[in-house]
PDB file of N, CA and C in Angstrom:
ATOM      1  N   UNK A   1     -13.089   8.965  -8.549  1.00  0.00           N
ATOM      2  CA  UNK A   1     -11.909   8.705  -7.765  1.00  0.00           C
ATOM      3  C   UNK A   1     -12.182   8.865  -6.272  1.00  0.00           C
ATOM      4  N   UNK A   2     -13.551   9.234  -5.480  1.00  0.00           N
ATOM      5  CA  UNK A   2     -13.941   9.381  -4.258  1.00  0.00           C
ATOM      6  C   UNK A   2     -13.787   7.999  -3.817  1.00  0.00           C
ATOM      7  N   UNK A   3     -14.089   7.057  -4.402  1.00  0.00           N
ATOM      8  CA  UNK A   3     -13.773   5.734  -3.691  1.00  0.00           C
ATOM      9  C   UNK A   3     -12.342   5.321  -3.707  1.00  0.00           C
ATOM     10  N   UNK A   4     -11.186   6.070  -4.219  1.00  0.00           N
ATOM     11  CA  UNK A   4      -9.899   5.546  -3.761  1.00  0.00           C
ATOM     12  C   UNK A   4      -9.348   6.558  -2.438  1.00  0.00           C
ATOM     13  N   UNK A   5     -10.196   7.319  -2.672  1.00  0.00           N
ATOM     14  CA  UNK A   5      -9.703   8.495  -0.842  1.00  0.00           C
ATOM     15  C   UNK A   5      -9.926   7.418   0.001  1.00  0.00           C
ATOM     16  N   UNK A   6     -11.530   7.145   0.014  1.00  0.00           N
ATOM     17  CA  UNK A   6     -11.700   6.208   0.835  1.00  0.00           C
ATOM     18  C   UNK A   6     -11.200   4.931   1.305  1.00  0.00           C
ATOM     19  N   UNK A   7     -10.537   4.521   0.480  1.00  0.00           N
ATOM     20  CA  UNK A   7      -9.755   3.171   0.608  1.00  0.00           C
ATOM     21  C   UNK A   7      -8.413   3.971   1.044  1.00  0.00           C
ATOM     22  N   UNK A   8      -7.709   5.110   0.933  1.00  0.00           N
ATOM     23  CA  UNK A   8      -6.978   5.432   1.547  1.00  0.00           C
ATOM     24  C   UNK A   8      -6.654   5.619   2.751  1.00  0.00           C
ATOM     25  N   UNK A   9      -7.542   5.316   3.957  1.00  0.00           N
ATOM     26  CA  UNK A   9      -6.345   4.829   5.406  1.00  0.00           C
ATOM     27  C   UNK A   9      -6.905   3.672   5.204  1.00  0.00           C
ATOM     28  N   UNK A  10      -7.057   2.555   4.599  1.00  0.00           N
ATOM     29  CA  UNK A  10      -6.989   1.171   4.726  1.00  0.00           C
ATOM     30  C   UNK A  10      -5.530   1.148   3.795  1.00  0.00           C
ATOM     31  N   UNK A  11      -5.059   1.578   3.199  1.00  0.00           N
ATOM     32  CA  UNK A  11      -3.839   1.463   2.194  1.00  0.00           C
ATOM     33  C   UNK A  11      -2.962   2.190   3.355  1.00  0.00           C
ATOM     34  N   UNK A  12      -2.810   3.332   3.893  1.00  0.00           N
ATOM     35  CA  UNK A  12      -1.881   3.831   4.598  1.00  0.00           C
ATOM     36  C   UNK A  12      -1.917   3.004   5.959  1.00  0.00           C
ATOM     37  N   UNK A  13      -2.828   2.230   6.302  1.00  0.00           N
ATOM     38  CA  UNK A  13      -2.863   1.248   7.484  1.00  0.00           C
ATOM     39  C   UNK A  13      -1.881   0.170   7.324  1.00  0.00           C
ATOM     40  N   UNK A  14      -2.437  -0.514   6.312  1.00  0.00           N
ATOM     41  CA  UNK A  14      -1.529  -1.304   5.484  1.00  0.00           C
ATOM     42  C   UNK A  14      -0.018  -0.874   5.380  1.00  0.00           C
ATOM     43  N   UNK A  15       0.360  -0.230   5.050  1.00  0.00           N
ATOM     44  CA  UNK A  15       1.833   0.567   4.562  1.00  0.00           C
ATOM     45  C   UNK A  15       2.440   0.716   6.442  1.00  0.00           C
ATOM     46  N   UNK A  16       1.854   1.400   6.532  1.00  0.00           N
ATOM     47  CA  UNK A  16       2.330   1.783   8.072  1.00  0.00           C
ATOM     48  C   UNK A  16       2.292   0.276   9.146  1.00  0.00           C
ATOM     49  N   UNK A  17       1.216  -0.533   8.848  1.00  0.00           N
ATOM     50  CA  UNK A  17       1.003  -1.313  10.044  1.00  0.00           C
ATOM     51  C   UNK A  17       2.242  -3.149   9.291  1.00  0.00           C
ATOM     52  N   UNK A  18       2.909  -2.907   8.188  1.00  0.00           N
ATOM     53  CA  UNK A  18       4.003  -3.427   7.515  1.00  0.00           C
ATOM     54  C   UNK A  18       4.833  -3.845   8.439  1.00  0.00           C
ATOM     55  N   UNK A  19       5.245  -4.421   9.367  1.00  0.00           N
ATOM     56  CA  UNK A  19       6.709  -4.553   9.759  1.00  0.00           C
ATOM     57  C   UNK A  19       7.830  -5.070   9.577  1.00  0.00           C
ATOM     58  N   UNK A  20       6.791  -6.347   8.679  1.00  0.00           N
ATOM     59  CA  UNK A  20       8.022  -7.321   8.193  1.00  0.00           C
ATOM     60  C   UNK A  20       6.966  -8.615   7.702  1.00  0.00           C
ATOM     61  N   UNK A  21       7.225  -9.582   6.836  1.00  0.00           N
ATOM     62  CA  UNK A  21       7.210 -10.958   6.809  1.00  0.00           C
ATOM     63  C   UNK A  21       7.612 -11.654   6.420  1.00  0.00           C
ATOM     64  N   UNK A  22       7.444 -12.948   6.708  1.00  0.00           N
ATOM     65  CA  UNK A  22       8.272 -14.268   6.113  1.00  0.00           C
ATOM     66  C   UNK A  22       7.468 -14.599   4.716  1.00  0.00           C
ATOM     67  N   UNK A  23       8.635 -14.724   4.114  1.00  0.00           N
ATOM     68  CA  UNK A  23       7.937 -14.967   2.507  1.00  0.00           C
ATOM     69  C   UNK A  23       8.720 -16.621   2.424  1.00  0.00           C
ATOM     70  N   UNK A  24       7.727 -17.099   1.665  1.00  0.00           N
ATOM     71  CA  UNK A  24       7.814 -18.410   1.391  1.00  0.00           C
ATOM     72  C   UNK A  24       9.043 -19.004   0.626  1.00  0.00           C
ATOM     73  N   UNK A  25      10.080 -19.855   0.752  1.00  0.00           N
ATOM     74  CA  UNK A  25      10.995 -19.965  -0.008  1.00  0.00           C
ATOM     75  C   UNK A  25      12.373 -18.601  -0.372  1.00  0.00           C
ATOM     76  N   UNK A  26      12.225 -17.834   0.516  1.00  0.00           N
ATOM     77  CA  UNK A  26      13.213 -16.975   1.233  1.00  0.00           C
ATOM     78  C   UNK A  26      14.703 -17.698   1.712  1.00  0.00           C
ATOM     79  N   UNK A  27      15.254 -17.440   1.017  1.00  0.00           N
ATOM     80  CA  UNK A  27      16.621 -18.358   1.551  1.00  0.00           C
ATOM     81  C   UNK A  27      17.620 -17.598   2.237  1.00  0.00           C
ATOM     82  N   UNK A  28      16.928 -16.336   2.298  1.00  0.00           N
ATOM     83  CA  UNK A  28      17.488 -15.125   3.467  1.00  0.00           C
ATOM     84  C   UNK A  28      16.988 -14.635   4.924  1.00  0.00           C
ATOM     85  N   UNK A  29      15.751 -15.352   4.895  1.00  0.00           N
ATOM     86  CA  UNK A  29      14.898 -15.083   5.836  1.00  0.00           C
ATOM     87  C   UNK A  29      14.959 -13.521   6.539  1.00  0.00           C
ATOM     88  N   UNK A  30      15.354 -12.829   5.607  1.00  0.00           N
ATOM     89  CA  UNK A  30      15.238 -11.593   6.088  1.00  0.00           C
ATOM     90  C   UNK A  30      13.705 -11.023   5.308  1.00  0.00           C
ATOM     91  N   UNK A  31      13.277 -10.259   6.423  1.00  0.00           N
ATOM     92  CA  UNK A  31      11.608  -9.777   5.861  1.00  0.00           C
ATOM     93  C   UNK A  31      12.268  -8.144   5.355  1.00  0.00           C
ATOM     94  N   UNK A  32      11.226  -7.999   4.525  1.00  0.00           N
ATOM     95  CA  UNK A  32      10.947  -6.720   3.847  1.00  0.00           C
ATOM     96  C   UNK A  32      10.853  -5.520   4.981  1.00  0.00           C
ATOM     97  N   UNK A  33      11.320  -4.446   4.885  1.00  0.00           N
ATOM     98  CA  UNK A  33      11.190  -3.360   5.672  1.00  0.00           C
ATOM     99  C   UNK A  33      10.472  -2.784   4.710  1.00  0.00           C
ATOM    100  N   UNK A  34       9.210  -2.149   5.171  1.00  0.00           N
ATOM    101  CA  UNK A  34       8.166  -1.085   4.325  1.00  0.00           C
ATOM    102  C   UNK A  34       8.551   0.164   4.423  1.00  0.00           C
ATOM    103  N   UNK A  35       8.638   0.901   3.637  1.00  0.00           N
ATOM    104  CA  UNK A  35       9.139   2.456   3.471  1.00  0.00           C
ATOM    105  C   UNK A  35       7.442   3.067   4.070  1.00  0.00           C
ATOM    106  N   UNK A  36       7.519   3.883   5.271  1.00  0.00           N
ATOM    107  CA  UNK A  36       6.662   4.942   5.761  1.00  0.00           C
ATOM    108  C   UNK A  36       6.564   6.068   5.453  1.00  0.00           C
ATOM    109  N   UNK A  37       5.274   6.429   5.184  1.00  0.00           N
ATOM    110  CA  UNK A  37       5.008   8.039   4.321  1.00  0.00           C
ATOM    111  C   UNK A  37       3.877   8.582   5.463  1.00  0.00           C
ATOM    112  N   UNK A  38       4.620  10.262   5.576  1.00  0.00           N
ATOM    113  CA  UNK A  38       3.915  11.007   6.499  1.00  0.00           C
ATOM    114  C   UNK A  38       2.641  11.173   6.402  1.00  0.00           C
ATOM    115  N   UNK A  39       1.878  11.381   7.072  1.00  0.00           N
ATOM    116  CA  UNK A  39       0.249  11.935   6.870  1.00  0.00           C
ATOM    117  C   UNK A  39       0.414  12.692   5.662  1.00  0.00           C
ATOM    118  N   UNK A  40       1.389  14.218   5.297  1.00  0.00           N
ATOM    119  CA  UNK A  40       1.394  15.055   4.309  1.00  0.00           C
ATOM    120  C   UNK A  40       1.847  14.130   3.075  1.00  0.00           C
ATOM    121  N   UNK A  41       2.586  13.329   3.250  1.00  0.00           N
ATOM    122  CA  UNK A  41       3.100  12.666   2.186  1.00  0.00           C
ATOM    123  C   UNK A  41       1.983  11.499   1.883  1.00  0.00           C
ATOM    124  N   UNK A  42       1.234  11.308   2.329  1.00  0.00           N
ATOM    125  CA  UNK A  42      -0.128  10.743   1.802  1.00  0.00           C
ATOM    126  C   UNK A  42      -1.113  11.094   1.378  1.00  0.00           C
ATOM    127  N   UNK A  43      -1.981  12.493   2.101  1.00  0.00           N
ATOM    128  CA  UNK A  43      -2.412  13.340   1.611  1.00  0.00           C
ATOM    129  C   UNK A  43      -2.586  13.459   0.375  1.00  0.00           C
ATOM    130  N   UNK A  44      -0.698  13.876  -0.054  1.00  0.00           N
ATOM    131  CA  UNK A  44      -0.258  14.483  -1.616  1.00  0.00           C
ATOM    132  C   UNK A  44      -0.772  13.431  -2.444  1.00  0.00           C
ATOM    133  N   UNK A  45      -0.282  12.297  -1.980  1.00  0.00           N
ATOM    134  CA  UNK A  45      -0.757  10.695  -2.944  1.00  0.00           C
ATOM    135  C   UNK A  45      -2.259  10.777  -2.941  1.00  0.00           C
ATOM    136  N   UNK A  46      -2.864  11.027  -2.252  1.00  0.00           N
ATOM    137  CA  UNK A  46      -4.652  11.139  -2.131  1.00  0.00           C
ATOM    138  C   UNK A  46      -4.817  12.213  -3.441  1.00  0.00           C
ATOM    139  N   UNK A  47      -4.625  13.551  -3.040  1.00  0.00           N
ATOM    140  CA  UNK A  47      -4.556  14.153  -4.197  1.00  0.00           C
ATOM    141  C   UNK A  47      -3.739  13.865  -5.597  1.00  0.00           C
ATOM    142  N   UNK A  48      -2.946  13.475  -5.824  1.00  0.00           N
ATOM    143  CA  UNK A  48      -2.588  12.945  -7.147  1.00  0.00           C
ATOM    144  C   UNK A  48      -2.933  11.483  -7.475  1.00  0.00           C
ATOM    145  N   UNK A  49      -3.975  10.693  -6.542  1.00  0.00           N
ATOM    146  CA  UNK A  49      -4.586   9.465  -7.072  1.00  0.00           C
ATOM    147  C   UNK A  49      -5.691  10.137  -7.550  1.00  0.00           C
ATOM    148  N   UNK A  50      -6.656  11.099  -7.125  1.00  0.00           N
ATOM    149  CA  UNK A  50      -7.973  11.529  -7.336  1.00  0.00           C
ATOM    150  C   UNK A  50      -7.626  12.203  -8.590  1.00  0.00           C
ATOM    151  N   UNK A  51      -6.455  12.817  -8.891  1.00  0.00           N
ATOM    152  CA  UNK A  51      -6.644  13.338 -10.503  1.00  0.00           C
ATOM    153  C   UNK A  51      -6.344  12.950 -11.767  1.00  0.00           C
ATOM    154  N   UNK A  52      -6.352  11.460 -11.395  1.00  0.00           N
ATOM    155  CA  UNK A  52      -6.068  10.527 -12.545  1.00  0.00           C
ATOM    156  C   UNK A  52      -6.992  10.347 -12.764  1.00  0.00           C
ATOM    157  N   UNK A  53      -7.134  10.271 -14.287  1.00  0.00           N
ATOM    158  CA  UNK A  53      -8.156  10.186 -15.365  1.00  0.00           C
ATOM    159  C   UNK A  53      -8.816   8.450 -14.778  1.00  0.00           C
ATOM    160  N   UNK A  54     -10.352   8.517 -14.844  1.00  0.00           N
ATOM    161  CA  UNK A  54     -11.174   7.615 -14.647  1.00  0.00           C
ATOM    162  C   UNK A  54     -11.188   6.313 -15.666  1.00  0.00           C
ATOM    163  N   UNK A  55     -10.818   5.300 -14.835  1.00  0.00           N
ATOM    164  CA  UNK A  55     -10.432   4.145 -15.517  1.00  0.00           C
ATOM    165  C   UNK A  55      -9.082   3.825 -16.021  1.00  0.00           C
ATOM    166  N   UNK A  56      -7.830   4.688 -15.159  1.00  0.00           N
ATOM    167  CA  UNK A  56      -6.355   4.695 -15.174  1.00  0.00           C
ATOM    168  C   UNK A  56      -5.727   3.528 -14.637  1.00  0.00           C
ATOM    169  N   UNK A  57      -4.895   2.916 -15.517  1.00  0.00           N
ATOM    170  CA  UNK A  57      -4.469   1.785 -15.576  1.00  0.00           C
ATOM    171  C   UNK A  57      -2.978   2.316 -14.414  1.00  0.00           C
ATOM    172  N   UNK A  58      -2.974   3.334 -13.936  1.00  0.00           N
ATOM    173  CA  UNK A  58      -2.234   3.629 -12.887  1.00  0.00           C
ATOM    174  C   UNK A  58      -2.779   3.444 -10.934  1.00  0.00           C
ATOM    175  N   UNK A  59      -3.552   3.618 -11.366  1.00  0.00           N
ATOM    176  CA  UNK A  59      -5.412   3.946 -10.194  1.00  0.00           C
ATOM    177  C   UNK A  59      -4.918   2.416  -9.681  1.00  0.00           C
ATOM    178  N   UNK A  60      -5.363   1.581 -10.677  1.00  0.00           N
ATOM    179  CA  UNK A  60      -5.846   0.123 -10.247  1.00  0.00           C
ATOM    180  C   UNK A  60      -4.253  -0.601  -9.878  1.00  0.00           C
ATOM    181  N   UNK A  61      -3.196  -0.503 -10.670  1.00  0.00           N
ATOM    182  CA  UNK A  61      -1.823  -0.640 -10.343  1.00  0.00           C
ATOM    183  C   UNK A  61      -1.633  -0.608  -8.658  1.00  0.00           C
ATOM    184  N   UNK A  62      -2.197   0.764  -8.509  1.00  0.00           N
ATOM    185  CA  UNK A  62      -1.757   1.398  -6.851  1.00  0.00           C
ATOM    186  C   UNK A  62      -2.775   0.794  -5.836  1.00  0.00           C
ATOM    187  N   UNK A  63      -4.101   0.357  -6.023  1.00  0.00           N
ATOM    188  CA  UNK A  63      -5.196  -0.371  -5.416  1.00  0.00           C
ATOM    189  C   UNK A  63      -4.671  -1.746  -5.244  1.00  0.00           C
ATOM    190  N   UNK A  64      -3.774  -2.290  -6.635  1.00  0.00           N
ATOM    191  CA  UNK A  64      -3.188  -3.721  -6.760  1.00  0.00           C
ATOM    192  C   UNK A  64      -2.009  -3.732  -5.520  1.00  0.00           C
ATOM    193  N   UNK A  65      -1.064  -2.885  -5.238  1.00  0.00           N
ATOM    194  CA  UNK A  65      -0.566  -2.833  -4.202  1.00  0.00           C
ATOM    195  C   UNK A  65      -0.473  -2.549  -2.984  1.00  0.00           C
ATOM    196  N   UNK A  66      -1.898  -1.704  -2.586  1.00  0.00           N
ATOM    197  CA  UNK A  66      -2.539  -1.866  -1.452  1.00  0.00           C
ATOM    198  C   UNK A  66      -3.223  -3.329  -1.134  1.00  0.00           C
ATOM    199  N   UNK A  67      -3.476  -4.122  -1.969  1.00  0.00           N
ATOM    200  CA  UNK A  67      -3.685  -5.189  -1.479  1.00  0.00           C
ATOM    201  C   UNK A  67      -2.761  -6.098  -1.564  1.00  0.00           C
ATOM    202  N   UNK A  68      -1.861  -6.343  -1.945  1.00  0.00           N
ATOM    203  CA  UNK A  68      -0.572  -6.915  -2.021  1.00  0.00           C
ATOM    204  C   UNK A  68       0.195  -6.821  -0.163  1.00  0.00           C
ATOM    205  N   UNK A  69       0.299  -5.320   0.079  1.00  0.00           N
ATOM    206  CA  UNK A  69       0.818  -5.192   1.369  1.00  0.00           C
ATOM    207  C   UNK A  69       0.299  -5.631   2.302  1.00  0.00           C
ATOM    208  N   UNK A  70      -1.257  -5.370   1.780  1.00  0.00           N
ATOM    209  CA  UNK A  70      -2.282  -6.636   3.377  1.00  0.00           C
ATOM    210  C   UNK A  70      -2.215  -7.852   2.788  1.00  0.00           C
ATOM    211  N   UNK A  71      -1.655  -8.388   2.432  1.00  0.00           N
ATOM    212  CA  UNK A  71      -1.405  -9.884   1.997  1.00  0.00           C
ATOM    213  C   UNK A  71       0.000  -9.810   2.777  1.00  0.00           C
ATOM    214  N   UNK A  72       0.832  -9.350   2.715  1.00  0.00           N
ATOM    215  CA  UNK A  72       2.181  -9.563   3.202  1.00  0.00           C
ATOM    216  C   UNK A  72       2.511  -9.458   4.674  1.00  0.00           C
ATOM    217  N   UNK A  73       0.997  -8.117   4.871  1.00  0.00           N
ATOM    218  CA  UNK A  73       1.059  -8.174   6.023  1.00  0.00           C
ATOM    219  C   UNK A  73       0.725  -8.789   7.442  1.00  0.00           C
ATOM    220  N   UNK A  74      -0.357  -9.716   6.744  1.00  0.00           N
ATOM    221  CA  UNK A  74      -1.376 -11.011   7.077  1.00  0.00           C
ATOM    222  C   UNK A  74      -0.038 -12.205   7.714  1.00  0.00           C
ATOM    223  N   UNK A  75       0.817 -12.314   6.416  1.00  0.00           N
ATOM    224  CA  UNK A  75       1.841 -13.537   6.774  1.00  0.00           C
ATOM    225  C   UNK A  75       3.027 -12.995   7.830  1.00  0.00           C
ATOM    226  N   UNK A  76       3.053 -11.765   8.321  1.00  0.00           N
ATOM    227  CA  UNK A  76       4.075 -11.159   9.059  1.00  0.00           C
ATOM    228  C   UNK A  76       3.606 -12.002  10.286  1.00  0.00           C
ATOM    229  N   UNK A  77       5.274 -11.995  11.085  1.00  0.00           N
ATOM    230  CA  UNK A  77       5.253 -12.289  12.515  1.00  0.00           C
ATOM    231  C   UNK A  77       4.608 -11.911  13.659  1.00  0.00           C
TER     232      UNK A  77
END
């Protein structure tokens, strides 16, 4: 699980650097507001990603949405 610490400030970059985007076929054109988590409140997530059992179909879930947010965040204004 040392390689998901590490990917952790590229995921909290991601999360934090969120402001908004235009999603395709939006008939609200209102963008997503990203919910921000403190340094401590990431931390905690660092430590309770690292003690999930190796090869956790939870692990890769949360990796799947760190890349999801730099995708969203790519198409932002």
């Amino acid at each position: 699980m040392h390689r998901i610490r590490q990917r952790l400030p590229l995921l909290a970059a991601a999360t934090l650097s969120l402001a908004g985007c235009a999603i395709a076929g939006s008939d609200t054109g209102v963008c997503p507001v990203p919910v921000v988590y403190n340094r401590e409140q990431q931390a905690r997530a660092a430590d309770e990603l690292d003690s999930l059992p190796v090869g956790s179909v939870l692990a890769l879930m949360i990796e799947d949405y760190g890349r999801e947010r730099a995708r969203l965040r790519a198409c932002g204004r």
